[in-house]
C-alpha atoms as a PDB file:
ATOM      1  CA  UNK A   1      24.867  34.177  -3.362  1.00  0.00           C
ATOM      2  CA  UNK A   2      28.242  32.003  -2.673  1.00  0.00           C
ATOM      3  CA  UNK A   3      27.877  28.493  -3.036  1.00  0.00           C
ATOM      4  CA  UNK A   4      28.375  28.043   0.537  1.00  0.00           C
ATOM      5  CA  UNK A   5      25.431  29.549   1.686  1.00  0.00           C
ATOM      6  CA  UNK A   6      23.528  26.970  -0.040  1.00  0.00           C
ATOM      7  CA  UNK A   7      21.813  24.270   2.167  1.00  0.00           C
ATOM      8  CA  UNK A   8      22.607  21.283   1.297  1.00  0.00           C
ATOM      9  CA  UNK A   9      20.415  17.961   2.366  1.00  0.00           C
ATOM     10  CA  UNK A  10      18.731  18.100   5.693  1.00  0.00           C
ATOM     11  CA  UNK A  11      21.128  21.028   7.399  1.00  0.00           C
ATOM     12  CA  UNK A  12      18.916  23.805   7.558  1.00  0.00           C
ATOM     13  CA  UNK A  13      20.578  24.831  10.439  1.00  0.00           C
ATOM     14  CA  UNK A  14      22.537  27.832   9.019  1.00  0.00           C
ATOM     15  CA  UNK A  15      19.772  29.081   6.800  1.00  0.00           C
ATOM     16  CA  UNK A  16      19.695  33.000   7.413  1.00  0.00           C
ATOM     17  CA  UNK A  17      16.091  34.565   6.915  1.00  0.00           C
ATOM     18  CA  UNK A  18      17.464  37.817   6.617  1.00  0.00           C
ATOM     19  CA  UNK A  19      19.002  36.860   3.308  1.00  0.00           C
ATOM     20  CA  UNK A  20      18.351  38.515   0.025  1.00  0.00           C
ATOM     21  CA  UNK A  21      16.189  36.775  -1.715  1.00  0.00           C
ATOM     22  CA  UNK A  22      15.809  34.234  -3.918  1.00  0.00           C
ATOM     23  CA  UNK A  23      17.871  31.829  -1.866  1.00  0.00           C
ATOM     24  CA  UNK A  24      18.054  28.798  -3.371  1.00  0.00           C
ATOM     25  CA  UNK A  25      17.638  25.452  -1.068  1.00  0.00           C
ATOM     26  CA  UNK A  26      19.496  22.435  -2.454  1.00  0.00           C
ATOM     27  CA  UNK A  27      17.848  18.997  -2.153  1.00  0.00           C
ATOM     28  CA  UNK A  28      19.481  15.932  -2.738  1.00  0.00           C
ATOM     29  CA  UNK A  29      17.514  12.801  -3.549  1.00  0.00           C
ATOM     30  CA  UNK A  30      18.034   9.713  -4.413  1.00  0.00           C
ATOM     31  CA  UNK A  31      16.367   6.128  -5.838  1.00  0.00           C
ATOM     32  CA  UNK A  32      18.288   3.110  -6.405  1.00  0.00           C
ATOM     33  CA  UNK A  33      21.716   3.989  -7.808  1.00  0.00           C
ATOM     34  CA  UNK A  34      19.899   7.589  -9.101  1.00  0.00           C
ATOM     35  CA  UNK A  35      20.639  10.690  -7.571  1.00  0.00           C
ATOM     36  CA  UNK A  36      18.713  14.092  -8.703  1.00  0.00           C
ATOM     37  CA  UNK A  37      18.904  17.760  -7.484  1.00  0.00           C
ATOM     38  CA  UNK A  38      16.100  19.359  -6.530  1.00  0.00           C
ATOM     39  CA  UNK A  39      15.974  23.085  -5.848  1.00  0.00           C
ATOM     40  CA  UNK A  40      13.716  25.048  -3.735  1.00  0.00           C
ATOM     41  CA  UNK A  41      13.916  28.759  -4.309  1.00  0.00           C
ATOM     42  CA  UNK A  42      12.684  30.626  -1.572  1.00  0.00           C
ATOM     43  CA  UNK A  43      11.631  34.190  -1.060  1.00  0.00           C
ATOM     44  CA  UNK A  44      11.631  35.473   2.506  1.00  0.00           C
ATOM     45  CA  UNK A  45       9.727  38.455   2.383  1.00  0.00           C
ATOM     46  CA  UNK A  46       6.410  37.019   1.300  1.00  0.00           C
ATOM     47  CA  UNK A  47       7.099  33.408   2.437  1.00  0.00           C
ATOM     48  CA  UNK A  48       6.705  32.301  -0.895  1.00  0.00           C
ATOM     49  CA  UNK A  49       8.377  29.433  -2.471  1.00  0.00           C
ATOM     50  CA  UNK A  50       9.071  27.077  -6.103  1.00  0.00           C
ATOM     51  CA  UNK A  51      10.539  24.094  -6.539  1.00  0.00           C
ATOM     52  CA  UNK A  52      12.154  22.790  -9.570  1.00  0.00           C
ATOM     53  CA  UNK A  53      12.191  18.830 -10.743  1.00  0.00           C
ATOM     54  CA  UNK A  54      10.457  17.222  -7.563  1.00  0.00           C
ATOM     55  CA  UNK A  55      11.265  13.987  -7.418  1.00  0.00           C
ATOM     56  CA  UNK A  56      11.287  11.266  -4.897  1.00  0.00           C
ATOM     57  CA  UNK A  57      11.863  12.013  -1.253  1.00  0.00           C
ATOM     58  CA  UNK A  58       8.661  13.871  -0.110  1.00  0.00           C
ATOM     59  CA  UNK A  59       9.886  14.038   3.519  1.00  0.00           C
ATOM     60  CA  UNK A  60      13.031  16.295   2.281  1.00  0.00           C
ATOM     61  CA  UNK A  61      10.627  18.488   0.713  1.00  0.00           C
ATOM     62  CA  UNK A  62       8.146  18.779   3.411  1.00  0.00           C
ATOM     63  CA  UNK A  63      11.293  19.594   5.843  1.00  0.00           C
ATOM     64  CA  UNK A  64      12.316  22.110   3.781  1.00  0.00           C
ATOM     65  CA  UNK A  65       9.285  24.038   3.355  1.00  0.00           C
ATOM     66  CA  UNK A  66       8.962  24.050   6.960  1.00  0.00           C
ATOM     67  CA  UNK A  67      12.236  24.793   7.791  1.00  0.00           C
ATOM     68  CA  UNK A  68      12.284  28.146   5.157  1.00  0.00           C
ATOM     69  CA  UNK A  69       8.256  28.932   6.849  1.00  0.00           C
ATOM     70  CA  UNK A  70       7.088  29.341   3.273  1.00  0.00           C
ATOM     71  CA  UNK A  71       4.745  27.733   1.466  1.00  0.00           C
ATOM     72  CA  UNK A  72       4.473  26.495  -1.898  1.00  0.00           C
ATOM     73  CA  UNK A  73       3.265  28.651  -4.384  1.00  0.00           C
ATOM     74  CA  UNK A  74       4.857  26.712  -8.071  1.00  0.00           C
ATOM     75  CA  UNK A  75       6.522  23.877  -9.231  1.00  0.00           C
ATOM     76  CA  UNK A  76       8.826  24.304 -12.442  1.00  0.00           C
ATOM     77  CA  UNK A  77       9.614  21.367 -14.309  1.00  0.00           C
ATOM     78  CA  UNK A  78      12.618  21.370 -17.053  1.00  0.00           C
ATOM     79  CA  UNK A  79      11.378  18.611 -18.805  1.00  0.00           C
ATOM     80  CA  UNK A  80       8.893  15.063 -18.857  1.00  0.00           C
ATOM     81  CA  UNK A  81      11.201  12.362 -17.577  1.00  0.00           C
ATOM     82  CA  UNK A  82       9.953  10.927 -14.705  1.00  0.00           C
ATOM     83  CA  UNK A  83      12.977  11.467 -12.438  1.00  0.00           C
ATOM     84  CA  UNK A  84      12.398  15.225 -12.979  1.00  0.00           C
ATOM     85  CA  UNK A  85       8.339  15.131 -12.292  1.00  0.00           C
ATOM     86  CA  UNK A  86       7.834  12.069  -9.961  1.00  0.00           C
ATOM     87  CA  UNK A  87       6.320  14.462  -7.327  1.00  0.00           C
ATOM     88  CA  UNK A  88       4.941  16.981  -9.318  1.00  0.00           C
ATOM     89  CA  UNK A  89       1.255  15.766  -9.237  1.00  0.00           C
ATOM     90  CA  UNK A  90       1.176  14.733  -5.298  1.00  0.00           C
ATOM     91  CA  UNK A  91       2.864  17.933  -4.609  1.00  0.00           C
ATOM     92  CA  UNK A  92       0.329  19.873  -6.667  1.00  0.00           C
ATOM     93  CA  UNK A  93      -2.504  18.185  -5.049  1.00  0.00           C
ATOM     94  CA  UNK A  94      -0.958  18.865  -1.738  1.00  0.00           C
ATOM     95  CA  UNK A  95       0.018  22.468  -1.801  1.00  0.00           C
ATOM     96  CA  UNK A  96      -2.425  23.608  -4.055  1.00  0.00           C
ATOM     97  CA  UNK A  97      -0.232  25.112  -6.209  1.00  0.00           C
ATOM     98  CA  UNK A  98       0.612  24.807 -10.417  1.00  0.00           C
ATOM     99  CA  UNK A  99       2.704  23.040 -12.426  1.00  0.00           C
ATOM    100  CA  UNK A 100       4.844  24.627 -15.424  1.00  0.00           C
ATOM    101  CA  UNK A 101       6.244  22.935 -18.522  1.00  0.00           C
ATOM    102  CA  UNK A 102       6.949  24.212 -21.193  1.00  0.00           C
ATOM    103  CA  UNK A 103       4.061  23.861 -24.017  1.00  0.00           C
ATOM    104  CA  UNK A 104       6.724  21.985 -26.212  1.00  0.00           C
ATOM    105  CA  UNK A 105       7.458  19.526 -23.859  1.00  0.00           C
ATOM    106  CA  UNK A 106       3.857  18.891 -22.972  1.00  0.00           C
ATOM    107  CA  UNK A 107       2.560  19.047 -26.409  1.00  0.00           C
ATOM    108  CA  UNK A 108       5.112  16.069 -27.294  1.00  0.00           C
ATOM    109  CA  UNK A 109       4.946  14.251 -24.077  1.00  0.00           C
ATOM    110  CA  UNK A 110       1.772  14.167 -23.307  1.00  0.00           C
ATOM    111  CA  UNK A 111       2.667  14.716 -19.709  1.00  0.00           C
ATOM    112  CA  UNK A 112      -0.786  15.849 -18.123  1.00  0.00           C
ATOM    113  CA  UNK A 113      -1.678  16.866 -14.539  1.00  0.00           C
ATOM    114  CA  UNK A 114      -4.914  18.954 -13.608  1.00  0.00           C
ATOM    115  CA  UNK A 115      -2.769  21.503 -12.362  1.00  0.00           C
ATOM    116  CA  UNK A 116      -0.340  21.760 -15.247  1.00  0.00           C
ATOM    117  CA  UNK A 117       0.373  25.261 -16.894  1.00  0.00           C
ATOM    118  CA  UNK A 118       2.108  25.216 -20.426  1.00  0.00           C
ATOM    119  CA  UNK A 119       4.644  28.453 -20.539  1.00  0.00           C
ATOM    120  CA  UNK A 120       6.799  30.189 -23.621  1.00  0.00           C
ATOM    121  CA  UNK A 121       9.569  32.578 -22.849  1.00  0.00           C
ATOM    122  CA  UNK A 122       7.555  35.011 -21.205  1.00  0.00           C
ATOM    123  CA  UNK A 123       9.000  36.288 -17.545  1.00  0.00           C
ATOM    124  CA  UNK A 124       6.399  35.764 -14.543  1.00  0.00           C
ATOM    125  CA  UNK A 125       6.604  36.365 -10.759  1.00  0.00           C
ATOM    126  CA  UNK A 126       5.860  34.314  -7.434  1.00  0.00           C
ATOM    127  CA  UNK A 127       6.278  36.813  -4.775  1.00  0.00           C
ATOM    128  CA  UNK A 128       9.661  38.443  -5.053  1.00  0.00           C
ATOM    129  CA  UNK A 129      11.333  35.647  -7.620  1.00  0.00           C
ATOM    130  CA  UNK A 130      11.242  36.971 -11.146  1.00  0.00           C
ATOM    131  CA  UNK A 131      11.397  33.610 -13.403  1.00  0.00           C
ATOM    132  CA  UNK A 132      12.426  33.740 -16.674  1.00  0.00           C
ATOM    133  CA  UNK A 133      11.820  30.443 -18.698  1.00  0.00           C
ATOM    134  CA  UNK A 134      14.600  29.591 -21.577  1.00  0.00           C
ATOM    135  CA  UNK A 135      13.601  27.186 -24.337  1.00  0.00           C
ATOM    136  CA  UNK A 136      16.373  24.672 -24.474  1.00  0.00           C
ATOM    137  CA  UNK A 137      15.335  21.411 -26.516  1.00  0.00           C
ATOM    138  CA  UNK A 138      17.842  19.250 -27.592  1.00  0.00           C
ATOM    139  CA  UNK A 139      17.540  16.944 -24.476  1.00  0.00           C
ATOM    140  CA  UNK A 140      13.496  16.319 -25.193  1.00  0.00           C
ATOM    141  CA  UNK A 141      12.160  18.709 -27.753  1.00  0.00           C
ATOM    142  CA  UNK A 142      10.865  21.440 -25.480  1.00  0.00           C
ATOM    143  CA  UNK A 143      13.752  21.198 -22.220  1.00  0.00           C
ATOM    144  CA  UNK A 144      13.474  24.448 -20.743  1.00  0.00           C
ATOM    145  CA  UNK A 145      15.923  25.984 -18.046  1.00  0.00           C
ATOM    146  CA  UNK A 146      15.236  28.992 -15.622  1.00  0.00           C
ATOM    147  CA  UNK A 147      16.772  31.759 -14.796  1.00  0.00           C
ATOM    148  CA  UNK A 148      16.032  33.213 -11.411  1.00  0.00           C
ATOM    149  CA  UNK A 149      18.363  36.064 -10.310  1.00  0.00           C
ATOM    150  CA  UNK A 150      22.074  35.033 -10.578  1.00  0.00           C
ATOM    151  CA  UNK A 151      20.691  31.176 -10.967  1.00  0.00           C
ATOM    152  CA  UNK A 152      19.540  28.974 -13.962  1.00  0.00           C
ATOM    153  CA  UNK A 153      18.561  26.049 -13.056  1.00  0.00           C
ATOM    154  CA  UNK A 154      19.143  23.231 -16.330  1.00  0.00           C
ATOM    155  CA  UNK A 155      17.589  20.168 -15.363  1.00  0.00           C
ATOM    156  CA  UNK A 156      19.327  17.547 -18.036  1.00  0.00           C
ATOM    157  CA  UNK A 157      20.269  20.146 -20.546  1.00  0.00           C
ATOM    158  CA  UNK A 158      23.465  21.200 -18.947  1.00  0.00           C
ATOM    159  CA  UNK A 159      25.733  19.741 -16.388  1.00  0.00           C
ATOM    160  CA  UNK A 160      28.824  21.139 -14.912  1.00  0.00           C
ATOM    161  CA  UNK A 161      30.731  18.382 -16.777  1.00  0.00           C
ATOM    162  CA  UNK A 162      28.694  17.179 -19.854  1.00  0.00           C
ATOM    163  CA  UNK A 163      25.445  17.937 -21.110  1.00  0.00           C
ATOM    164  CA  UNK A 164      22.215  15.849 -21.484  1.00  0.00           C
ATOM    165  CA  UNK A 165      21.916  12.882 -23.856  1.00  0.00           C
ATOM    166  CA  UNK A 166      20.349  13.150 -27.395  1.00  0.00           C
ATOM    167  CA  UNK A 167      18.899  10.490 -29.354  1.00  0.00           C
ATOM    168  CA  UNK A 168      19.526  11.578 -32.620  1.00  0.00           C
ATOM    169  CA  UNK A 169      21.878  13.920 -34.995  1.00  0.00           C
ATOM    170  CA  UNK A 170      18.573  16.336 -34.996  1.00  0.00           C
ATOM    171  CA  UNK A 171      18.424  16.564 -31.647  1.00  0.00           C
ATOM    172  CA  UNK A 172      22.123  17.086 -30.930  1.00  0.00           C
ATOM    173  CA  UNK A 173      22.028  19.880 -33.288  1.00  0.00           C
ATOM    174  CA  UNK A 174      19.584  21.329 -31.696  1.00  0.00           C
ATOM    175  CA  UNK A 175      20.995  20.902 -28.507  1.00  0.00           C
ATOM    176  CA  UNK A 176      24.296  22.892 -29.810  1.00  0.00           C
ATOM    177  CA  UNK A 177      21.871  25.602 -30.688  1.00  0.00           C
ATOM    178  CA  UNK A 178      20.353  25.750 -27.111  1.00  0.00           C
ATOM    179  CA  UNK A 179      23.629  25.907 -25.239  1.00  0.00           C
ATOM    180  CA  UNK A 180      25.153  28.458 -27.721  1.00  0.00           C
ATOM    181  CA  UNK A 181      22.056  30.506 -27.056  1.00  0.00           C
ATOM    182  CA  UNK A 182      22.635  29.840 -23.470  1.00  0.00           C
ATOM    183  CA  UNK A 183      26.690  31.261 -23.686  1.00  0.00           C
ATOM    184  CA  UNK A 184      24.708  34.328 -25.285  1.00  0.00           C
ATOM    185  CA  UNK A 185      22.401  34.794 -22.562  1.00  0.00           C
ATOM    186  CA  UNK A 186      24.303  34.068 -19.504  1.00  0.00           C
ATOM    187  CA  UNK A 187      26.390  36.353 -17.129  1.00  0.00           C
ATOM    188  CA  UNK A 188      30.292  34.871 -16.592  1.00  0.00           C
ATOM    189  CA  UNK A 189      28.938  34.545 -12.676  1.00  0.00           C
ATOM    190  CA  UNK A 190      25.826  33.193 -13.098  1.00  0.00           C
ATOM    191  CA  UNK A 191      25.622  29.646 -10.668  1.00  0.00           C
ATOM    192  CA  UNK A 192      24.501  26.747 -12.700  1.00  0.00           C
ATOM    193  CA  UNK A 193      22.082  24.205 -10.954  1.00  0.00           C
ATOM    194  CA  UNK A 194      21.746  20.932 -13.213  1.00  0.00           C
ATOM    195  CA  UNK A 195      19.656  18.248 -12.312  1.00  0.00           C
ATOM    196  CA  UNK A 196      22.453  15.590 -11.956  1.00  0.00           C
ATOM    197  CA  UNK A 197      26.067  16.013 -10.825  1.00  0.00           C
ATOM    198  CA  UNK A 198      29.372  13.969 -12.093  1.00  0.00           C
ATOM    199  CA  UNK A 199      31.534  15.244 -10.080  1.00  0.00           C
ATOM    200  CA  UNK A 200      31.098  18.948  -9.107  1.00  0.00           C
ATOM    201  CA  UNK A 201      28.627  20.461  -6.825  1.00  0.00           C
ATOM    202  CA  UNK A 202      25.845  22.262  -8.036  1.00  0.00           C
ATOM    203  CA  UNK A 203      26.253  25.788  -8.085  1.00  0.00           C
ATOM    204  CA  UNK A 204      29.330  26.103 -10.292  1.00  0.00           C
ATOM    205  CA  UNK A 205      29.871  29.620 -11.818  1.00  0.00           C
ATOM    206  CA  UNK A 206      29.169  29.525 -15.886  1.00  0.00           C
ATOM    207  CA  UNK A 207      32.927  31.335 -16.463  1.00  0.00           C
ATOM    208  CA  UNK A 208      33.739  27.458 -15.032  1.00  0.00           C
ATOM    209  CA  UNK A 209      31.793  25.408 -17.165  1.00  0.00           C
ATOM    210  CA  UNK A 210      32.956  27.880 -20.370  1.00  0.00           C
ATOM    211  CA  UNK A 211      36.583  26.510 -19.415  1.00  0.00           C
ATOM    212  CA  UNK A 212      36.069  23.106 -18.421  1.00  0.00           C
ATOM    213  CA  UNK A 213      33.423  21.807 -19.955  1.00  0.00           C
ATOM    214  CA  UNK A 214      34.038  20.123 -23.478  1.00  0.00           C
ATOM    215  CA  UNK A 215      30.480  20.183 -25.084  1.00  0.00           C
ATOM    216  CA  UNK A 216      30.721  24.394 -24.509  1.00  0.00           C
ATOM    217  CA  UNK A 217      33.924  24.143 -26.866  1.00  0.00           C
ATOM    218  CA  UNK A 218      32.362  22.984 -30.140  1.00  0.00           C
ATOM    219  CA  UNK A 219      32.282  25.782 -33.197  1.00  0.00           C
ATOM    220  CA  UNK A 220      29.366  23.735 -34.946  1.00  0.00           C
ATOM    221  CA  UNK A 221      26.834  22.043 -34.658  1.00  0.00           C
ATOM    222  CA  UNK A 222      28.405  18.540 -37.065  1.00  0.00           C
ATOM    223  CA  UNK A 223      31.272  18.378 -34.450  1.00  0.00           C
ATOM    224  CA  UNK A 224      29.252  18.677 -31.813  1.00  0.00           C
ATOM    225  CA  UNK A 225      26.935  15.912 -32.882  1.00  0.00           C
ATOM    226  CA  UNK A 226      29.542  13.661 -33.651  1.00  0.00           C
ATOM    227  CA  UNK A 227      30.854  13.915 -30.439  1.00  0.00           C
ATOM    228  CA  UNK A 228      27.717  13.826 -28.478  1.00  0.00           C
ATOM    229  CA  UNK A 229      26.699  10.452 -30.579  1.00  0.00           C
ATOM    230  CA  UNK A 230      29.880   8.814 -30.895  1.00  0.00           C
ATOM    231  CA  UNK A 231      29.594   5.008 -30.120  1.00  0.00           C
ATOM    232  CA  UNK A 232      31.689   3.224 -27.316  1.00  0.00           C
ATOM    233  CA  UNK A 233      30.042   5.524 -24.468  1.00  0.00           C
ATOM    234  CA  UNK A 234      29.222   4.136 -21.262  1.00  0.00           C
ATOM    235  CA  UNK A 235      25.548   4.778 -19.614  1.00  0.00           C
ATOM    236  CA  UNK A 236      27.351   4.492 -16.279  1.00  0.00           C
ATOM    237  CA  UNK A 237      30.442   6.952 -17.129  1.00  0.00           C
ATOM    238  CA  UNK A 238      29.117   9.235 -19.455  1.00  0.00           C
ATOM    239  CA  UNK A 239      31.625  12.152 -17.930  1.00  0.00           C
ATOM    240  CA  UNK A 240      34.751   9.998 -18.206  1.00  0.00           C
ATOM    241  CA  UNK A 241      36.257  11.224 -21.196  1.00  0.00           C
ATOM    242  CA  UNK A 242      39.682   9.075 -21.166  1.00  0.00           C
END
């Protein structure tokens, strides 16, 4: 899938139901000054759907389930924070559906929901999209990403300029170890879907981000640590790196 065939917002108006599934529907939401990226995989031929990080704009949501005729069969969360599960539980109740998390993340979090599901590694399917959950902590202690077809979707463990924030030197070495296990896993042309954007659009090919982006260049996990918790950042320009 090219990155222009992604829908972006409201404009559902070029979506093709002929297309090979999983196509993945881009929802942008926002709070405040926040902005997130939701993602609504759909598959076509058994008008199934998931959705990954809901989070505040229900009507967006609702839209694009209707727009895709599919209803909502999961919802995949990459990690606790509340701008990636703000919708989870009314969405749950709504659709009927479960929640995943990864049994790390709930086990520390103590995120609950009546619906929730704790996962490992292990591959399942909705329909016709084969998800395959990668344990990524570093960000939280059990941040997971997913890889569906040619798409992983990263929620704060991996943007297209930076990666997520870590509160400590364990957890930034631990974080090395997840993306390094990530540049293992992933195909050169594999689209990356992050959770926030600085910049880029989601949907940037991983050979990209392998180039570009400086916290994929470290050889260790001290330098990497060092550079991830080096003082003088700012919250609001965390990407700037002049």
């Amino acid at each position: 899938m090219k990155v222009g065939d992604l829908i972006m917002d409201k404009n559902y108006k070029n979506l093709d139901c002929n297309e090979i599934v999983p196509q993945v529907v881009v929802l942008k939401m926002s709070y405040l000054f926040m902005i997130n990226y939701n993602y609504l995989i759909v598959d076509h031929v058994n008008n199934q759907s998931v959705i990954i990080d809901p989070a505040w704009e229900m009507e967006k949501i609702d839209q694009a389930l209707a727009t895709t005729q599919t209803s909502l069969s999961g919802i995949l969360l990459t990690h606790s924070h509340p701008d990636h599960t703000h919708l989870a539980k009314p969405l749950a109740a709504k659709y009927h559906c479960p929640i995943l998390m990864s049994k790390e993340e709930i086990e520390t979090s103590g995120f609950y929901a009546q619906q929730l599901i704790g996962i490992d590694e292990t591959p399942r399917k909705v329909g016709n999209i084969l998800i395959q959950p990668i344990l990524t902590p570093g960000h939280t202690p059990g941040s997971i990403c997913y890889l569906i077809g040619d798409n992983l979707f990263t929620g704060d463990t991996l943007f297209a300029e930076g990666c997520g924030m870590c509160p400590d030197v364990q957890a930034a070495h631990t974080m090395w170890a997840s993306l390094e296990q990530i540049k293992i896993r992933l195909k050169p042309e594999t689209l990356v879907f992050p959770g926030h954007n600085y910049g880029k659009l989601p949907g940037q090919k991983f050979s990209f981000l392998l180039k570009d982006n400086i916290y994929l260049q470290f050889k260790n996990e001290n330098d990497f640590a060092k550079y991830r918790l080096r003082k003088g950042q700012n919250i609001l320009r965390f990407f700037d790196f002049c």
